[in-house]
C-alpha atoms as a PDB file:
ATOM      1  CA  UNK A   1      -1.536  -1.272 -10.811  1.00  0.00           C
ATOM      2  CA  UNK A   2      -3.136  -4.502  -9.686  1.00  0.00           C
ATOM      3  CA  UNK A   3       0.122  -6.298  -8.043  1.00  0.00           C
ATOM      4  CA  UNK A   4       0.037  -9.959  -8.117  1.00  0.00           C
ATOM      5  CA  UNK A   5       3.403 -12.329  -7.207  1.00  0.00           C
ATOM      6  CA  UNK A   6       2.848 -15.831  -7.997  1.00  0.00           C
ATOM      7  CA  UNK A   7       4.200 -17.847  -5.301  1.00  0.00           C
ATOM      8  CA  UNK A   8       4.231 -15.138  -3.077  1.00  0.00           C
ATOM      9  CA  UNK A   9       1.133 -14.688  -0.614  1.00  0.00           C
ATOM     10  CA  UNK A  10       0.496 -11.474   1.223  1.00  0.00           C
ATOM     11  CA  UNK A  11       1.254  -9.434  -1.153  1.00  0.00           C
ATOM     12  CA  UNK A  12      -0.444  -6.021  -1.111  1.00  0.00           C
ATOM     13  CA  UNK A  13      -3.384  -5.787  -3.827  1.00  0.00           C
ATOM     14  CA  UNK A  14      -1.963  -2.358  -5.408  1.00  0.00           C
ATOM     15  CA  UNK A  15       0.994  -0.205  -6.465  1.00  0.00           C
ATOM     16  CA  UNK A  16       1.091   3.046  -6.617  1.00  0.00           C
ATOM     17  CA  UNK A  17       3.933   4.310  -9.045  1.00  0.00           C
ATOM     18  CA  UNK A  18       4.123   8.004  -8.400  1.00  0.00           C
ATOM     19  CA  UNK A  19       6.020  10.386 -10.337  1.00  0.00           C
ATOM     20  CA  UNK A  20       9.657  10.974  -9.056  1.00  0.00           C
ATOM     21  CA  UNK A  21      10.716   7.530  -8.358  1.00  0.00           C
ATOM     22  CA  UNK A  22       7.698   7.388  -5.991  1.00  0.00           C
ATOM     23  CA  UNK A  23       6.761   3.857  -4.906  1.00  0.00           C
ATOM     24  CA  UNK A  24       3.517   2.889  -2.635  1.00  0.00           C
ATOM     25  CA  UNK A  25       2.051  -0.068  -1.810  1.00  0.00           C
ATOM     26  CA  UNK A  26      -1.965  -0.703  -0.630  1.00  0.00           C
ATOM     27  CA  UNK A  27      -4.509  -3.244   0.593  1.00  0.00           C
ATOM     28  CA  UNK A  28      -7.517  -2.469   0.433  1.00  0.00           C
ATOM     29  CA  UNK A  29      -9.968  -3.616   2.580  1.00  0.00           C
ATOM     30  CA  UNK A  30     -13.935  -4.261   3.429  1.00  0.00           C
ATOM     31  CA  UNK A  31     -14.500  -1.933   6.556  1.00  0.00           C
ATOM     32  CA  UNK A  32     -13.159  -2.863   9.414  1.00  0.00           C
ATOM     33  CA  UNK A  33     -11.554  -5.317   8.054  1.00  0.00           C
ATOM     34  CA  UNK A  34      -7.787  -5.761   8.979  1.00  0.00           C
ATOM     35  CA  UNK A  35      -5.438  -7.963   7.339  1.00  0.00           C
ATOM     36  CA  UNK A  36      -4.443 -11.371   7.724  1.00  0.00           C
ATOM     37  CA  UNK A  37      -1.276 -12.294   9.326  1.00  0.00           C
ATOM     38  CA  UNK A  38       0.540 -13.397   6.251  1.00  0.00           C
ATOM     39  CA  UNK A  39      -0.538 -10.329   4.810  1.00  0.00           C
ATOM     40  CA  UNK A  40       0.833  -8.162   7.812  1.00  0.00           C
ATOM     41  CA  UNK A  41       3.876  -9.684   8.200  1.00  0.00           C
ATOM     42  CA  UNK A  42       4.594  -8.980   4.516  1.00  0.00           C
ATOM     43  CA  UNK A  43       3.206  -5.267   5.169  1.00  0.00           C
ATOM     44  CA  UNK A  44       6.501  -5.812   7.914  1.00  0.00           C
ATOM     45  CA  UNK A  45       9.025  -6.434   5.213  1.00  0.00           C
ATOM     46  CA  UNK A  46       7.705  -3.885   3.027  1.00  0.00           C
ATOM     47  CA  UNK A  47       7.853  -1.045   5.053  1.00  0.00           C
ATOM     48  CA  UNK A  48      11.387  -2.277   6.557  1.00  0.00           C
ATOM     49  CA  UNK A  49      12.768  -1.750   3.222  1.00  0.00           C
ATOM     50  CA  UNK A  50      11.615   1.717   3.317  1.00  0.00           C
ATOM     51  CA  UNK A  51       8.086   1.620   1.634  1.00  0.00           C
ATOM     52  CA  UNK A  52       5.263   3.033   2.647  1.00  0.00           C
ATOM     53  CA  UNK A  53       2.004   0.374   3.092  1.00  0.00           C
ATOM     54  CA  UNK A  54      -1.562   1.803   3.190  1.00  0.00           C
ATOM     55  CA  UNK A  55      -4.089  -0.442   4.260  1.00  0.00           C
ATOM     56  CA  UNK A  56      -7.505   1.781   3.530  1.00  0.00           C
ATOM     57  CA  UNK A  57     -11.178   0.091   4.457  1.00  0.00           C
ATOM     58  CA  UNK A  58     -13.097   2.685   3.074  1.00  0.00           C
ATOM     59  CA  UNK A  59     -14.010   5.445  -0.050  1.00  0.00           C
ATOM     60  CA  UNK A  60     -12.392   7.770   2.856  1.00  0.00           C
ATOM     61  CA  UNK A  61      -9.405   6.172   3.620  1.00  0.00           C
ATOM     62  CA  UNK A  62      -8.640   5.850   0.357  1.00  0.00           C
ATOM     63  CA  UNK A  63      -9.493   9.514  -0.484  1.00  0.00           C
ATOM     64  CA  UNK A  64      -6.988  10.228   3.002  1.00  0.00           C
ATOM     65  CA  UNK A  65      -3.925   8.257   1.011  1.00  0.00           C
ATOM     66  CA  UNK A  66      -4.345   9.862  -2.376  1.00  0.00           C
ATOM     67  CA  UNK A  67      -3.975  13.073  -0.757  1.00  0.00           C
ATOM     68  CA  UNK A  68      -1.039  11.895   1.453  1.00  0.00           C
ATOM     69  CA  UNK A  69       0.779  10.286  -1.624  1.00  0.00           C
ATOM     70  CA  UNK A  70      -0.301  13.564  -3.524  1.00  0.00           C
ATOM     71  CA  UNK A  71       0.932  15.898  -1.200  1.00  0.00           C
ATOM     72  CA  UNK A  72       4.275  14.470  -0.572  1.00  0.00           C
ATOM     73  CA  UNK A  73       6.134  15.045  -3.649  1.00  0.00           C
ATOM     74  CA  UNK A  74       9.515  13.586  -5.004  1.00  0.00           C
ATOM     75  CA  UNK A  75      13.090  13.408  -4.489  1.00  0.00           C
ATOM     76  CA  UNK A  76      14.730  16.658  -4.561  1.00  0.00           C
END
């Protein structure tokens, strides 16, 4: 889903609603690119409430946290 919080910068572009109650959040990125300071220190609060944040640059990375959200399955 395309995430966007009026009002509320930073914000990662994507969430990933998995099943089992799984939650993700992502930014993608132009290679090499990193992200901006407002963005990381949101990234910061994110994963400080127990979320995972991927921040993939390339058709790879993004390939490498499908199969990490994939393999990791739900609640038990």
């Amino acid at each position: 889903m395309k995430l966007v919080c009026p009002g509320w910068t930073g914000v990662p572009d994507r969430l990933i609603l998995m099943p089992g109650a799984r939650a993700y959040f992502a930014e993608t990125k132009d290679l090499g690119k990193k992200p901006r300071p407002r963005q990381a220190y949101v990234h910061g609060v994110i994963r400080r409430l127990g979320f995972r944040v991927y921040v993939p640059d390339s058709k790879q990375a993004v390939d490498d946290m499908v199969t990490a959200i994939s393999g990791e399955g739900g609640p038990g």
